[in-house]
N, C-alpha and C. Protein backbone atom coordinates (compact mmCIF):
# COMPACT_ATOMS: atom_id res chain seq x y z
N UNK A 1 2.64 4.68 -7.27
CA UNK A 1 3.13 4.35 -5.94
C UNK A 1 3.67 2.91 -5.91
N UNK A 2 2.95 1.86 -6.69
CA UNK A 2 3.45 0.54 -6.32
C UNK A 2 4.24 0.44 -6.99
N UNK A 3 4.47 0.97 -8.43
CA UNK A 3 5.27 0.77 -9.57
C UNK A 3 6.57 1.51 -8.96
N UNK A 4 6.42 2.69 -8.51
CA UNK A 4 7.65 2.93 -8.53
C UNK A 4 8.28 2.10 -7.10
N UNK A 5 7.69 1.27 -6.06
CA UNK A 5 8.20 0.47 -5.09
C UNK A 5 8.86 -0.78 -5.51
N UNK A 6 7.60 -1.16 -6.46
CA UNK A 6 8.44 -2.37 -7.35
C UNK A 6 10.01 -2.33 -7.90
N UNK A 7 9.68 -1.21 -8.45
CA UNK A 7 10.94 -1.10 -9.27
C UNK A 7 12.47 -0.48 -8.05
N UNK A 8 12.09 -0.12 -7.20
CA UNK A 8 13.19 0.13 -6.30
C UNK A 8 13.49 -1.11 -5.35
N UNK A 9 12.52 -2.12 -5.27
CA UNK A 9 12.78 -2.91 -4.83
C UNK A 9 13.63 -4.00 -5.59
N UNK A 10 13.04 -4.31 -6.98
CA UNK A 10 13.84 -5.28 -7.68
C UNK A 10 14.93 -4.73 -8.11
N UNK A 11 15.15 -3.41 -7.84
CA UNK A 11 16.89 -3.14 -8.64
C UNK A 11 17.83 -3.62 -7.09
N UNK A 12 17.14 -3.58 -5.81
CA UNK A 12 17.98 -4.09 -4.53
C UNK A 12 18.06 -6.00 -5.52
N UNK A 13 16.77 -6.44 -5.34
CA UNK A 13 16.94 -7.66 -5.30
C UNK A 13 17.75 -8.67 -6.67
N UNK A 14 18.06 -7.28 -7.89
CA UNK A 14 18.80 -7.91 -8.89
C UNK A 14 20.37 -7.72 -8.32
N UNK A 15 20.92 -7.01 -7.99
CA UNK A 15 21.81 -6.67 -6.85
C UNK A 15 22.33 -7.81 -6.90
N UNK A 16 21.91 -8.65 -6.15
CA UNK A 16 22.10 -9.62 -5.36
C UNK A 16 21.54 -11.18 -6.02
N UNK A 17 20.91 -10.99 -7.45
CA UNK A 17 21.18 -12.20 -7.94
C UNK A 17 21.51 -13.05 -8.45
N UNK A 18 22.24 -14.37 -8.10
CA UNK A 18 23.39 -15.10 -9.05
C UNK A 18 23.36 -15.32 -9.85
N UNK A 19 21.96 -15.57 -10.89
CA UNK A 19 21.24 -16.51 -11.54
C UNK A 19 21.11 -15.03 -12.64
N UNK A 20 21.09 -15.67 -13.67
CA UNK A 20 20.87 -15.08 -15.09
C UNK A 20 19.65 -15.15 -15.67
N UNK A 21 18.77 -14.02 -15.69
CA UNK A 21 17.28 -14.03 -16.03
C UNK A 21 16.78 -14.48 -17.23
N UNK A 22 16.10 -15.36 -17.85
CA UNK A 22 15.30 -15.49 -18.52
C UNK A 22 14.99 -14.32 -19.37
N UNK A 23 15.31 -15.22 -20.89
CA UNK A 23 14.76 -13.68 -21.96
C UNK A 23 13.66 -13.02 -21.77
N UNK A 24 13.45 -12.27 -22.16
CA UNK A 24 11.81 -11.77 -21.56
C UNK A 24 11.03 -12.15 -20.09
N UNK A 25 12.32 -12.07 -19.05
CA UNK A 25 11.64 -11.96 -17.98
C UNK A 25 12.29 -11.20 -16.86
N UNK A 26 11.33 -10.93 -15.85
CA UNK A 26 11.61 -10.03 -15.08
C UNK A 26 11.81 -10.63 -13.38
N UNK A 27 12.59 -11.54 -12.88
CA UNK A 27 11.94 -12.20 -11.87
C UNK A 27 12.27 -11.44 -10.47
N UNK A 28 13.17 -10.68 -10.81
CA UNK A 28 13.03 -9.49 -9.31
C UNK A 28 11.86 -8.88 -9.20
N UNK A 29 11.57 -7.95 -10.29
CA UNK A 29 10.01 -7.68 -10.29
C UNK A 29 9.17 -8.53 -9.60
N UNK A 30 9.13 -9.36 -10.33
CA UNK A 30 8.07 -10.51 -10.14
C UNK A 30 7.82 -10.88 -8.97
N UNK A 31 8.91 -11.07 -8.37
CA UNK A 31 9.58 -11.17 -6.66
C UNK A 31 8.76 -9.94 -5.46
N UNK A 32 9.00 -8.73 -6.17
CA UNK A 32 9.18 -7.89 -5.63
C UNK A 32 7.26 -7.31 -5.42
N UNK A 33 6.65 -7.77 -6.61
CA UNK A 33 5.15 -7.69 -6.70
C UNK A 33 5.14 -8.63 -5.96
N UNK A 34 4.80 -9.72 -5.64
CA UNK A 34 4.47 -10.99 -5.12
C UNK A 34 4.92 -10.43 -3.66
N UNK A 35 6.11 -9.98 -3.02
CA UNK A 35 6.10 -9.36 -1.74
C UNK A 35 5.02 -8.39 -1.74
N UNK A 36 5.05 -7.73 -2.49
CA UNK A 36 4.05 -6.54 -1.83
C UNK A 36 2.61 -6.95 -1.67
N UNK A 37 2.24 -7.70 -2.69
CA UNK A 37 0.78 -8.32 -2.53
C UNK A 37 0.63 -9.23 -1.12
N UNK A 38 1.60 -9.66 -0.83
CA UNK A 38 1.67 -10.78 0.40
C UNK A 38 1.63 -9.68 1.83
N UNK A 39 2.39 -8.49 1.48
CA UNK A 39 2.96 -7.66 2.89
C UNK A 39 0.96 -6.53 3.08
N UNK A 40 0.43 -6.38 1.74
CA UNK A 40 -0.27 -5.56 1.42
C UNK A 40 -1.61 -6.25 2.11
N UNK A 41 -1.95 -7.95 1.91
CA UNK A 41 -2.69 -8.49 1.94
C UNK A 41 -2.99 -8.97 3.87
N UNK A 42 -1.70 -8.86 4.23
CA UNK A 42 -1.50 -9.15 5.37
C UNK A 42 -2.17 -8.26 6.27
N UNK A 43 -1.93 -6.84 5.75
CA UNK A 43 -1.70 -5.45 6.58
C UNK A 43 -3.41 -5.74 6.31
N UNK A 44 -4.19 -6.00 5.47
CA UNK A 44 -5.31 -5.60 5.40
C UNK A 44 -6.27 -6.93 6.02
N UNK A 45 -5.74 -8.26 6.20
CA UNK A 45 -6.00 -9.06 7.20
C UNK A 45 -5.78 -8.63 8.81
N UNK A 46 -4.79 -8.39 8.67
CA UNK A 46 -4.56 -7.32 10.47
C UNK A 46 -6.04 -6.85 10.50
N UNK A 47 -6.01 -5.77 9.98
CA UNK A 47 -7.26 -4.33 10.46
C UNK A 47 -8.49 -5.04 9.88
N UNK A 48 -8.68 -5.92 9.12
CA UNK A 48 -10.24 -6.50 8.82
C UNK A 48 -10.54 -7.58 9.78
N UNK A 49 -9.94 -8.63 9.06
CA UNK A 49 -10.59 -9.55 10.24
C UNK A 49 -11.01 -10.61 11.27
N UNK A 50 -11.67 -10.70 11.57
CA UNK A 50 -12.01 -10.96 12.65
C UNK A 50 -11.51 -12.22 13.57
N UNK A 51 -10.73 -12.01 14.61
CA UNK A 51 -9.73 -12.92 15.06
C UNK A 51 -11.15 -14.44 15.38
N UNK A 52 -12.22 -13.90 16.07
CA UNK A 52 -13.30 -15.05 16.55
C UNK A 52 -13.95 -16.09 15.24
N UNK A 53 -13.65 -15.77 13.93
CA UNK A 53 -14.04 -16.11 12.52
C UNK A 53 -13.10 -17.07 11.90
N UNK A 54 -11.93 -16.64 12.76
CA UNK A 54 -10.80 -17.91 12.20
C UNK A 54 -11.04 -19.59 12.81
N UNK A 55 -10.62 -20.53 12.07
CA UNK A 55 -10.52 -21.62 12.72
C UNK A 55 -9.89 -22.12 13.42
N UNK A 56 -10.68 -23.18 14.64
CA UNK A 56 -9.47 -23.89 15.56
C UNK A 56 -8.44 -24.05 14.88
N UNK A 57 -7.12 -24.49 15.38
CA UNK A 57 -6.84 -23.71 16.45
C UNK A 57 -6.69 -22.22 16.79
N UNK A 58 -6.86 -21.41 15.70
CA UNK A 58 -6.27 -19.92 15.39
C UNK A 58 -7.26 -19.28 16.05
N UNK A 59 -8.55 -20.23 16.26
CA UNK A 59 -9.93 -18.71 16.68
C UNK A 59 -9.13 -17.44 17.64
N UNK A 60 -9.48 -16.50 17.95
CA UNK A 60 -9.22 -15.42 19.27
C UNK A 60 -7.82 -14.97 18.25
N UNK A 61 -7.15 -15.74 17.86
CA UNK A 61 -5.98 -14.80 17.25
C UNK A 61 -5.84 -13.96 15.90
N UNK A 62 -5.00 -12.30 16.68
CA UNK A 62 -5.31 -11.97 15.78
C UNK A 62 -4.10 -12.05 14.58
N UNK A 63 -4.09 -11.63 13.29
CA UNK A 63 -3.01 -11.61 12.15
C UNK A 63 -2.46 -10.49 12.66
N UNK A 64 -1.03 -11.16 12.76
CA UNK A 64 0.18 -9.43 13.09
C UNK A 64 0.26 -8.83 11.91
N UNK A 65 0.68 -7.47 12.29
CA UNK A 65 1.02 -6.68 11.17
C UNK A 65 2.35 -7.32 11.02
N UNK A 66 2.84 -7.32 9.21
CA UNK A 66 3.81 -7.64 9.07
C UNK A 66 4.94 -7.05 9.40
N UNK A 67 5.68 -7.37 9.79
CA UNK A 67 7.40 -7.00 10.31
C UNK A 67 8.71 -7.90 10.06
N UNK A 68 8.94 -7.24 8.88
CA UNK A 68 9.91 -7.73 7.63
C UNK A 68 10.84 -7.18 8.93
N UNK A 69 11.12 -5.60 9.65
CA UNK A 69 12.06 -5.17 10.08
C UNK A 69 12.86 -6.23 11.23
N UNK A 70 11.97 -7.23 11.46
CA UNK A 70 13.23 -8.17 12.61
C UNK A 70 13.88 -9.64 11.95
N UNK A 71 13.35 -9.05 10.36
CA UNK A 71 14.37 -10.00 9.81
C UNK A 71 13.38 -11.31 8.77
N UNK A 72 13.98 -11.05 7.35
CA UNK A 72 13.12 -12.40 6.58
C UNK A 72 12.72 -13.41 7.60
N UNK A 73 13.41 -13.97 8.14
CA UNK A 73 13.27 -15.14 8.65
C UNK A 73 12.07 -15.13 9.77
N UNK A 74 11.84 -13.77 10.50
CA UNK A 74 10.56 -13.75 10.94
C UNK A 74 9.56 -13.25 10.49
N UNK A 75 9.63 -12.59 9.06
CA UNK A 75 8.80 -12.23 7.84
C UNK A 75 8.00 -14.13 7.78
N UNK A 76 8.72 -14.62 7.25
CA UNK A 76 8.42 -16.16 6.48
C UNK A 76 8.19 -16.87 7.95
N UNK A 77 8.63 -16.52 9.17
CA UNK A 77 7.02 -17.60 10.05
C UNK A 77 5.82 -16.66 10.18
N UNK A 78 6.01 -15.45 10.22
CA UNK A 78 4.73 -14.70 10.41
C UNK A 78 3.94 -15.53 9.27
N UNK A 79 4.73 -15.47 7.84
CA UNK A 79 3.63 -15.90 6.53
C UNK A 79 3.27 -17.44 6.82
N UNK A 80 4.42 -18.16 7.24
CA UNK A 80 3.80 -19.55 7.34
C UNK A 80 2.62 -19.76 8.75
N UNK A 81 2.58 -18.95 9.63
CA UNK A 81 1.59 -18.99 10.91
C UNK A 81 0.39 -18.99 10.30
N UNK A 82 0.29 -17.77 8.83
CA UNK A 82 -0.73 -17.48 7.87
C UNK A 82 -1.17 -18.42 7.27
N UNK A 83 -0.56 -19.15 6.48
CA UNK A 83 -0.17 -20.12 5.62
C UNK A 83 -1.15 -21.44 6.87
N UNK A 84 -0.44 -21.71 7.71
CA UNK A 84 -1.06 -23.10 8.44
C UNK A 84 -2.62 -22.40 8.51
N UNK A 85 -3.60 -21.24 8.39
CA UNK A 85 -4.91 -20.82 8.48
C UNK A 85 -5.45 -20.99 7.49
N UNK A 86 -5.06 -20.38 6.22
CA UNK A 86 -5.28 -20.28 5.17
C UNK A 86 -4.85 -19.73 3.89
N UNK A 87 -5.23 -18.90 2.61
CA UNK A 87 -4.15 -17.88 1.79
C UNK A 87 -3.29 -18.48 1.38
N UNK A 88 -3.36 -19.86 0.94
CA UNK A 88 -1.94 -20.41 0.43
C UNK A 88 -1.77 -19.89 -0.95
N UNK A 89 -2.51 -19.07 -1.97
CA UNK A 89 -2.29 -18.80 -2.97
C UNK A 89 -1.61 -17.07 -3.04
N UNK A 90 -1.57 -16.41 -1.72
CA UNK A 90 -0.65 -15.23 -1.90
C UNK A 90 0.35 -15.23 -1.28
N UNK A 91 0.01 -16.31 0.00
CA UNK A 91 1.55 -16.15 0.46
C UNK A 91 2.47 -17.44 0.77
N UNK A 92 1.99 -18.55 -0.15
CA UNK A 92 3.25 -19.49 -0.35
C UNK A 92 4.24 -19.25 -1.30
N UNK A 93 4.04 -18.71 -2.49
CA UNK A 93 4.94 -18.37 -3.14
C UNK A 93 5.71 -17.24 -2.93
N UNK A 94 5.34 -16.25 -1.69
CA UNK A 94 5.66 -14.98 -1.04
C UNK A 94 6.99 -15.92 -0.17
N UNK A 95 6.53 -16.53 0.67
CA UNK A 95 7.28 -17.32 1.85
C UNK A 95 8.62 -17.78 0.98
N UNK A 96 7.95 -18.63 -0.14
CA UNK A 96 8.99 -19.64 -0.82
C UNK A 96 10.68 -18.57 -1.63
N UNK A 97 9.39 -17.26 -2.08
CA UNK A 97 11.33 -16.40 -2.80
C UNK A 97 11.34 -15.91 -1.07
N UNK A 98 10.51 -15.58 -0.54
CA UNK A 98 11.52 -15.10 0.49
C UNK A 98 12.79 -16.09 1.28
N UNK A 99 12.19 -16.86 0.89
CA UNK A 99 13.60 -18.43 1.95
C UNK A 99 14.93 -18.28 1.19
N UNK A 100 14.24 -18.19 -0.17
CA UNK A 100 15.50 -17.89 -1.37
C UNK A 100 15.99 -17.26 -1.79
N UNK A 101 16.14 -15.73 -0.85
CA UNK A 101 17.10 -14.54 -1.31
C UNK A 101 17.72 -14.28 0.18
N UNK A 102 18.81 -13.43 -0.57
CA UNK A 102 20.19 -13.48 0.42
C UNK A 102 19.00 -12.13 1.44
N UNK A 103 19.63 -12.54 2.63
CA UNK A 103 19.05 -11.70 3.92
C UNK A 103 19.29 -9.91 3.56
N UNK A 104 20.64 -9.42 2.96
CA UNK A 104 20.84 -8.16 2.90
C UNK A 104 19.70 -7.94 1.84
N UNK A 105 19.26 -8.29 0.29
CA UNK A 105 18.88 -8.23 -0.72
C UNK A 105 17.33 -8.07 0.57
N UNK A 106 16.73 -8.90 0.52
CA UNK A 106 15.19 -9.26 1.75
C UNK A 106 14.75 -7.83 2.01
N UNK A 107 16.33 -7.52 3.00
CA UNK A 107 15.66 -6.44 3.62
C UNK A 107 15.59 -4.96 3.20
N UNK A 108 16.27 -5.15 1.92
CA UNK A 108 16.51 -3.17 1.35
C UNK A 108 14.60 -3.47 0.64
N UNK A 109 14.94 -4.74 0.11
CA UNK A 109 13.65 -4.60 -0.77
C UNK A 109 11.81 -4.34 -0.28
N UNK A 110 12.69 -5.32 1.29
CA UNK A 110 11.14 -5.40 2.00
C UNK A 110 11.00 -4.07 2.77
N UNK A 111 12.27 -3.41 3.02
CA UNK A 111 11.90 -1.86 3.68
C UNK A 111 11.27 -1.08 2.46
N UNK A 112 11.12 -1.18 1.45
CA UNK A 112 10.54 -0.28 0.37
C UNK A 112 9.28 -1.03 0.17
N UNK A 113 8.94 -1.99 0.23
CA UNK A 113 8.01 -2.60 -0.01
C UNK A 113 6.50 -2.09 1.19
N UNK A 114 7.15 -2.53 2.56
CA UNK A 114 6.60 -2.40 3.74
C UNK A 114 5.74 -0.87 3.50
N UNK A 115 6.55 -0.22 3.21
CA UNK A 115 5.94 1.20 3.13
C UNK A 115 5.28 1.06 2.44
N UNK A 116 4.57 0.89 1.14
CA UNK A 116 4.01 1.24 0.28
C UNK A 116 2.64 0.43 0.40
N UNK A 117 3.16 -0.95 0.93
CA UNK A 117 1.63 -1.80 1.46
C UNK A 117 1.20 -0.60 2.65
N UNK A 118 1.95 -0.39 3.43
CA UNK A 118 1.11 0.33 4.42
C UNK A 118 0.11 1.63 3.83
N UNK A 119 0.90 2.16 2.70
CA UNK A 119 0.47 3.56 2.17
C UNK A 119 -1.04 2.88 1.43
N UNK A 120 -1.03 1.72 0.46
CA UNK A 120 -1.56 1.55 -0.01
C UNK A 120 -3.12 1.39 0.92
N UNK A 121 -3.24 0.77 2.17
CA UNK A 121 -3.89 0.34 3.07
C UNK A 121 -4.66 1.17 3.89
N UNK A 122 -4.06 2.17 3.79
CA UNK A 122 -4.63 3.42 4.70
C UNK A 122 -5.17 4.03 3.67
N UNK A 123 -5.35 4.15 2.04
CA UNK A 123 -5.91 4.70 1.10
C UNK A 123 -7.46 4.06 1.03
N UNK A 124 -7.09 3.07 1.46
CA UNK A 124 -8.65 2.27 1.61
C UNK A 124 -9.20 1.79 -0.24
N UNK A 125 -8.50 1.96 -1.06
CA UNK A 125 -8.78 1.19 -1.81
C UNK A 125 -8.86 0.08 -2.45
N UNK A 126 -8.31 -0.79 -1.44
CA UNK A 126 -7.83 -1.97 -1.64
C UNK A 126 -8.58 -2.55 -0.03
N UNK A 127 -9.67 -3.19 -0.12
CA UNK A 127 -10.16 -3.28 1.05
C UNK A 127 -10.57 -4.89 1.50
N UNK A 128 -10.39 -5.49 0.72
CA UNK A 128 -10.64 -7.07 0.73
C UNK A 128 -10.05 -7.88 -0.08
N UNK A 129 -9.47 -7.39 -1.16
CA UNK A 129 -8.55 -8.04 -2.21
C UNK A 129 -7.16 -7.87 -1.89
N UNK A 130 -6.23 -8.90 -2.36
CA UNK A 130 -5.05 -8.61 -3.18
C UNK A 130 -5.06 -8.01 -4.55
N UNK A 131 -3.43 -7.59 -4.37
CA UNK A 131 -3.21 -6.70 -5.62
C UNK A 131 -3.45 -7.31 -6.47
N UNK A 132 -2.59 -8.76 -6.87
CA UNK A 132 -2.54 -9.48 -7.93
C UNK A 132 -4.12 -9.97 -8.55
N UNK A 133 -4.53 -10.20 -6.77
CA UNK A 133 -6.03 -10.51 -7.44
C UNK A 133 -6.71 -9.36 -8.42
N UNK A 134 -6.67 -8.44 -8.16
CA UNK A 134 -7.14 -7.24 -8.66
C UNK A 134 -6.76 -7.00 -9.72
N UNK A 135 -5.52 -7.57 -10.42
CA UNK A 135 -5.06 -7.64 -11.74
C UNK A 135 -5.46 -8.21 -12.83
């Protein structure tokens, strides 16, 4: 399920990139994991927890579900709203390729992405971790 999201996602986001990859590397992939762990991690901050557990100023609020669909640019404040709480190790480097890919590339990749964090989330096997962490 993730593998094959990954990979439909980074063939959008090679699409669209200027830059000439590194021998032995994969950085759409790379891109494209790093979204999903960020979109995956989010979705499972939503439904866990607890808005009263967060710190001033954030207490009472809760984490939105992510919504890539109104556009990167409100993908990357949702992550940085995250980001000013805490999680700077899944979703600053999530935020940072997202600032740095073209808006059309963002969104084919993050509509394939979106789905699959959600699928993954409702499987319940992934219940307090990130993916990457889990790697």
């Amino acid at each position: 399920m993730a593998s094959v999201a990954i990979d439909k996602a980074a063939n959008f986001l090679e699409r669209h990139n200027k830059e000439p990859a590194e021998k032995d590397s994969d950085p759409a992939a790379t891109k494209a994991l790093v979204w999903l762990n960020a979109l995956l991690f989010q979705v499972l901050l939503h439904q866990s927890l607890n808005p009263d557990s967060l710190p001033f100023p954030h207490t009472g609020k809760r984490i939105p579900l992510p919504n890539p669909d109104k556009g990167k640019d409100h993908l990357s404040t949702q992550w940085q709203e995250i980001l000013d709480i805490n999680w700077w190790p899944i979703f600053h480097v999530a935020r940072e390729s997202l600032n740095a890919t073209a808006p059309l590339a963002a969104k084919r990749a993050l509509d394939v992405l979106k789905v699959t964090a959600n699928e993954i989330a409702e499987t319940g096997v992934i219940r307090r971790h990130d993916v990457t962490g889990r790697i």
